[in-house]
C-alpha atoms as a PDB file:
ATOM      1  CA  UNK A   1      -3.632  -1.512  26.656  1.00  0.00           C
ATOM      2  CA  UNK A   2      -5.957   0.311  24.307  1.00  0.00           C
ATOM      3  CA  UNK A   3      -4.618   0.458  20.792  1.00  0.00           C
ATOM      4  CA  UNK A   4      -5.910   3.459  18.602  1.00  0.00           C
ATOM      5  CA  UNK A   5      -4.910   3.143  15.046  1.00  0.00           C
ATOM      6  CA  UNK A   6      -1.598   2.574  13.196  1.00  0.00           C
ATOM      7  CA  UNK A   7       0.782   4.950  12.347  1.00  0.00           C
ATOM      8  CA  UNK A   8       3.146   3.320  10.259  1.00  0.00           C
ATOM      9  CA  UNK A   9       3.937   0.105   8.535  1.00  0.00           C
ATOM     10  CA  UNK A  10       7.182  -1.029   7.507  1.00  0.00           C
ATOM     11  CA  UNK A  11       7.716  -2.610   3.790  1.00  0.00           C
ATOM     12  CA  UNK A  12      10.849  -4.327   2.621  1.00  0.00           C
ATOM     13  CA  UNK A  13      11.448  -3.873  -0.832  1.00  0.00           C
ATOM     14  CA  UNK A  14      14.225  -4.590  -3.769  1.00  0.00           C
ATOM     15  CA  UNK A  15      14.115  -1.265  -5.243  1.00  0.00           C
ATOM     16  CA  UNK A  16      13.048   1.859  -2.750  1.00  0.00           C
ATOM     17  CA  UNK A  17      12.786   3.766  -6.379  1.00  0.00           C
ATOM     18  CA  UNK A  18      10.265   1.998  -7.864  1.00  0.00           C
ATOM     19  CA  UNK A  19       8.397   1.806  -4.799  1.00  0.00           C
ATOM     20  CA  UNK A  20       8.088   5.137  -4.783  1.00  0.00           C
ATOM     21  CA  UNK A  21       7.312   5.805  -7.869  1.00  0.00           C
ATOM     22  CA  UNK A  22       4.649   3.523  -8.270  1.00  0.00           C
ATOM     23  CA  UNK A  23       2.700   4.228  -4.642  1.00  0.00           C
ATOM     24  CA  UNK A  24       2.993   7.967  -5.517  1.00  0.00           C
ATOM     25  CA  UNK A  25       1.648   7.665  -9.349  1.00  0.00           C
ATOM     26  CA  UNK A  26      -0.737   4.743  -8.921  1.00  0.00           C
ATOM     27  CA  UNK A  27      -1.994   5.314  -5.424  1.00  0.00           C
ATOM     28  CA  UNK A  28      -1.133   8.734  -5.063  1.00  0.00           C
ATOM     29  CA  UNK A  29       0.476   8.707  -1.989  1.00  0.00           C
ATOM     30  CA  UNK A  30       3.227  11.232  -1.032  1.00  0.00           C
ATOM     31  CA  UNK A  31       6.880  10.614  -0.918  1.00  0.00           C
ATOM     32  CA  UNK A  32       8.431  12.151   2.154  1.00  0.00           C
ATOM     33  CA  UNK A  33      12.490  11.679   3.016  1.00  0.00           C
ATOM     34  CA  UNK A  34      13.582  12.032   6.580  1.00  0.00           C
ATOM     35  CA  UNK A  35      16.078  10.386   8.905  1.00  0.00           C
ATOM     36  CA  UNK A  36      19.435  10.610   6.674  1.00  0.00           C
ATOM     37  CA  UNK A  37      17.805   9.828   3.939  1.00  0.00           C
ATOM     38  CA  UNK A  38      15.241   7.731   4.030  1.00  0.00           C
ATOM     39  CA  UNK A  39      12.046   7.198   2.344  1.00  0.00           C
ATOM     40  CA  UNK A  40       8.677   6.635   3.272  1.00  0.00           C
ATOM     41  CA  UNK A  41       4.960   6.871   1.446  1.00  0.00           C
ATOM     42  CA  UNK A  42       1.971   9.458   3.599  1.00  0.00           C
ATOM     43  CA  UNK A  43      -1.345   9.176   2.825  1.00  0.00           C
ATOM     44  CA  UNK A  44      -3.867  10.661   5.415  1.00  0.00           C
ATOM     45  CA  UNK A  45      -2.771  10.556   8.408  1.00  0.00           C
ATOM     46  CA  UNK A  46      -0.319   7.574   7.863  1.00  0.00           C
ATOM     47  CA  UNK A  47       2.555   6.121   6.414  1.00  0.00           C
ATOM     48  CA  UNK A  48       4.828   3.604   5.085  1.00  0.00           C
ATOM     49  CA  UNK A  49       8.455   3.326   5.748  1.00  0.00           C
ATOM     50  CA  UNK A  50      10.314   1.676   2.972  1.00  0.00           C
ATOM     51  CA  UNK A  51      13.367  -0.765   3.773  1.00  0.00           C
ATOM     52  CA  UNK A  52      15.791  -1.670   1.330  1.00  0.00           C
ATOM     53  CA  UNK A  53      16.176  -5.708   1.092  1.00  0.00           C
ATOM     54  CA  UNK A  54      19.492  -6.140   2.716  1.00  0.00           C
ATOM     55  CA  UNK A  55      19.756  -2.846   4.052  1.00  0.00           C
ATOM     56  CA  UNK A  56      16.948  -3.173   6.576  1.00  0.00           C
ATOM     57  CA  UNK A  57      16.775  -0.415   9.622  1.00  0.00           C
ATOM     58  CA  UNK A  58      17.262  -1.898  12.768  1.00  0.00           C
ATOM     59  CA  UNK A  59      15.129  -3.166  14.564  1.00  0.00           C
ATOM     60  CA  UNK A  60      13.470  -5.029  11.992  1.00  0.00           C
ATOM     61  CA  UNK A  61      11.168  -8.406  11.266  1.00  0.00           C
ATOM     62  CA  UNK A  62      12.598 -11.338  11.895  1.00  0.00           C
ATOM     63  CA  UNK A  63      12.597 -12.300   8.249  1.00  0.00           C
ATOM     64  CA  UNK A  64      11.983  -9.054   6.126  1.00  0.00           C
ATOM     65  CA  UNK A  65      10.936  -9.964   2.381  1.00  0.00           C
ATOM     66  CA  UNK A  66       9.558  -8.184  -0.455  1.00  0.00           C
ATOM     67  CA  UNK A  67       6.293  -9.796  -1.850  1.00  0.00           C
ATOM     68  CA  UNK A  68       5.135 -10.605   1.574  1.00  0.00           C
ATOM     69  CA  UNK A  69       2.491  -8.393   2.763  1.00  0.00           C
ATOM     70  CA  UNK A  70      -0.854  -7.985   1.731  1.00  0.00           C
ATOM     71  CA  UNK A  71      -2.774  -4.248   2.362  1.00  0.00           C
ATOM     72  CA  UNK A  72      -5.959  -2.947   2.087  1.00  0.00           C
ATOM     73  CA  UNK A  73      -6.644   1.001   2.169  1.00  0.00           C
ATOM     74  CA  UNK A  74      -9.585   2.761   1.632  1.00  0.00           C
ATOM     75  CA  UNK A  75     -10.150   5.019  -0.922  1.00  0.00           C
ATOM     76  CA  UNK A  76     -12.538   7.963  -1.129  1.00  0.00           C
ATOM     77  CA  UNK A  77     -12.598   7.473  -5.188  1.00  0.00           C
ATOM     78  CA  UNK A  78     -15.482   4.860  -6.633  1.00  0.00           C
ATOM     79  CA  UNK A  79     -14.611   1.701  -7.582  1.00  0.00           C
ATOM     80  CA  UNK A  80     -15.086   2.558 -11.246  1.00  0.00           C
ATOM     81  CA  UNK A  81     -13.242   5.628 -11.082  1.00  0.00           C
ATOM     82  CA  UNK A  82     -10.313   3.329  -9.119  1.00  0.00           C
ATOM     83  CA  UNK A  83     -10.951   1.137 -12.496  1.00  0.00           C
ATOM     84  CA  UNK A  84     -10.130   3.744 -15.042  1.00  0.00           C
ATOM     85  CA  UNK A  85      -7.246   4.914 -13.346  1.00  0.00           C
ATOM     86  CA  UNK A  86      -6.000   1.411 -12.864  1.00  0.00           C
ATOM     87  CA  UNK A  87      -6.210   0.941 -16.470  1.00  0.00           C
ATOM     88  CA  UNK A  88      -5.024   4.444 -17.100  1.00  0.00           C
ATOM     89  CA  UNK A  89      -1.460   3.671 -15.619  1.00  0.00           C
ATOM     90  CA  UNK A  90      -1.375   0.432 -16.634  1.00  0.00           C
ATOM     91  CA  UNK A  91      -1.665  -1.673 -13.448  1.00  0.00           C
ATOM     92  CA  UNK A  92      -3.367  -5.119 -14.123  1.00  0.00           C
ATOM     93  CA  UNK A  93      -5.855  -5.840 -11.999  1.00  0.00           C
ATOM     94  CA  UNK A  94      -5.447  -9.309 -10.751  1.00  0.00           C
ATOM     95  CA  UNK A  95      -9.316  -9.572  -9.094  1.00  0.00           C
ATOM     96  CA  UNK A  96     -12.587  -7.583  -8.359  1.00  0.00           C
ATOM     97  CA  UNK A  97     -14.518  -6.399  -7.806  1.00  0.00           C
ATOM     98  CA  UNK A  98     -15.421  -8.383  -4.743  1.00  0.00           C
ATOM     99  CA  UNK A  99     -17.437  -7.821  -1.960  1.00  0.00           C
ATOM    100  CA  UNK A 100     -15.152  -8.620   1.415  1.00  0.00           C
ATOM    101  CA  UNK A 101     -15.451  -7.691   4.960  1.00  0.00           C
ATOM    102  CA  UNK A 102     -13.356  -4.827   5.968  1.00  0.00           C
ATOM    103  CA  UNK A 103     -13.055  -3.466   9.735  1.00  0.00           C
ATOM    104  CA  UNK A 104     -16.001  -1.687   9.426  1.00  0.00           C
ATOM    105  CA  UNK A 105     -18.186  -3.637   7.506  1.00  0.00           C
ATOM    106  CA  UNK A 106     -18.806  -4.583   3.867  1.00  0.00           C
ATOM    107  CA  UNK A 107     -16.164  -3.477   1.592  1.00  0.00           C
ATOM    108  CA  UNK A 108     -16.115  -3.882  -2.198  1.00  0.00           C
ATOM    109  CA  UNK A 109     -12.586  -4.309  -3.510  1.00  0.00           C
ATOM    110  CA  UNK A 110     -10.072  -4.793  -6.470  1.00  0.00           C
ATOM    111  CA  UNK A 111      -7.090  -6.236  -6.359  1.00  0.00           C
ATOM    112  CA  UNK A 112      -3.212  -6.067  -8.093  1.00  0.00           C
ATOM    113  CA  UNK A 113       0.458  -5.688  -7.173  1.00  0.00           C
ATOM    114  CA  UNK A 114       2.974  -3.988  -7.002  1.00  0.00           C
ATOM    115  CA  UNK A 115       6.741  -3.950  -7.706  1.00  0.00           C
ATOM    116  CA  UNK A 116       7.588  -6.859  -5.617  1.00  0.00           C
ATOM    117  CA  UNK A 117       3.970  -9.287  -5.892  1.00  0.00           C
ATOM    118  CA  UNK A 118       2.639  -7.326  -2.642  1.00  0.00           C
ATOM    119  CA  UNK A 119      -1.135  -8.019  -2.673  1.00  0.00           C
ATOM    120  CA  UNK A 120      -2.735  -4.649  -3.259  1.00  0.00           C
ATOM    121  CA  UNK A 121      -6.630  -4.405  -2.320  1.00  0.00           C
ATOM    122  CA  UNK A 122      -8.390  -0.954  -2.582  1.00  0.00           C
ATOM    123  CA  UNK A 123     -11.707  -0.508  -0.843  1.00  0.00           C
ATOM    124  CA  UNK A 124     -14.813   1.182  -0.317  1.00  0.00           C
ATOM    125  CA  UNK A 125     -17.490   0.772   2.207  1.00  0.00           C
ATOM    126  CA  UNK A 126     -20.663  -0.652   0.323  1.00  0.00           C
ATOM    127  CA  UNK A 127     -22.582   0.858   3.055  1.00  0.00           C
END
């Protein structure tokens, strides 16, 4: 098997509102409905499908639960101008920046949350 890149993630959440709102106004990322309704978050050539806690699509995780993932995305903005727009819309951040290791390389990153404690982390290469 040769995996290429993902295509979607799934993220259990307590309020598919909120979720939206805050991935579209704090990390820009495009609300799309489809499937009778449901919601999910594009950004390049990816996406996010958002389940409702208790109302989880089938299949599903084992144990779906907000607050339990932890992302990292890449952004093409700097890290100071991710900064200032942090602060802009109010959206503490929590740590950073850091230098980590990303799948590429060196990454420098800041950290927050969002609606349900999810650990945030937005990149760029330091190379």
């Amino acid at each position: 098997m040769n995996i290429s890149h993902i295509d979607h993630i799934v993220l259990t959440v307590t309020s598919i509102s909120e979720s939206c709102e805050f991935y579209h106004n704090v990390l820009g990322m495009e609300i799309l409905t489809f499937a009778e309704g449901r919601k999910a978050l594009r950004f390049g050539n990816q996406k996010i499908n958002l389940h409702q806690k208790g109302n989880e699509v089938e299949p599903k995780a084992d144990l779906p639960t907000p607050g339990s993932a932890d992302l990292c995305f890449i952004a093409t903005d700097t890290i100071a101008e991710i900064k200032d727009h942090l602060e802009k819309v109010q959206c503490p951040i929590i740590l950073g920046p850091v230098e980590r290791t990303g799948a590429h390389g060196r990454i420098i990153s800041v950290y927050f949350r969002d609606p349900d404690q999810n650990l945030i982390e937005i990149s760029n290469y330091a190379d």
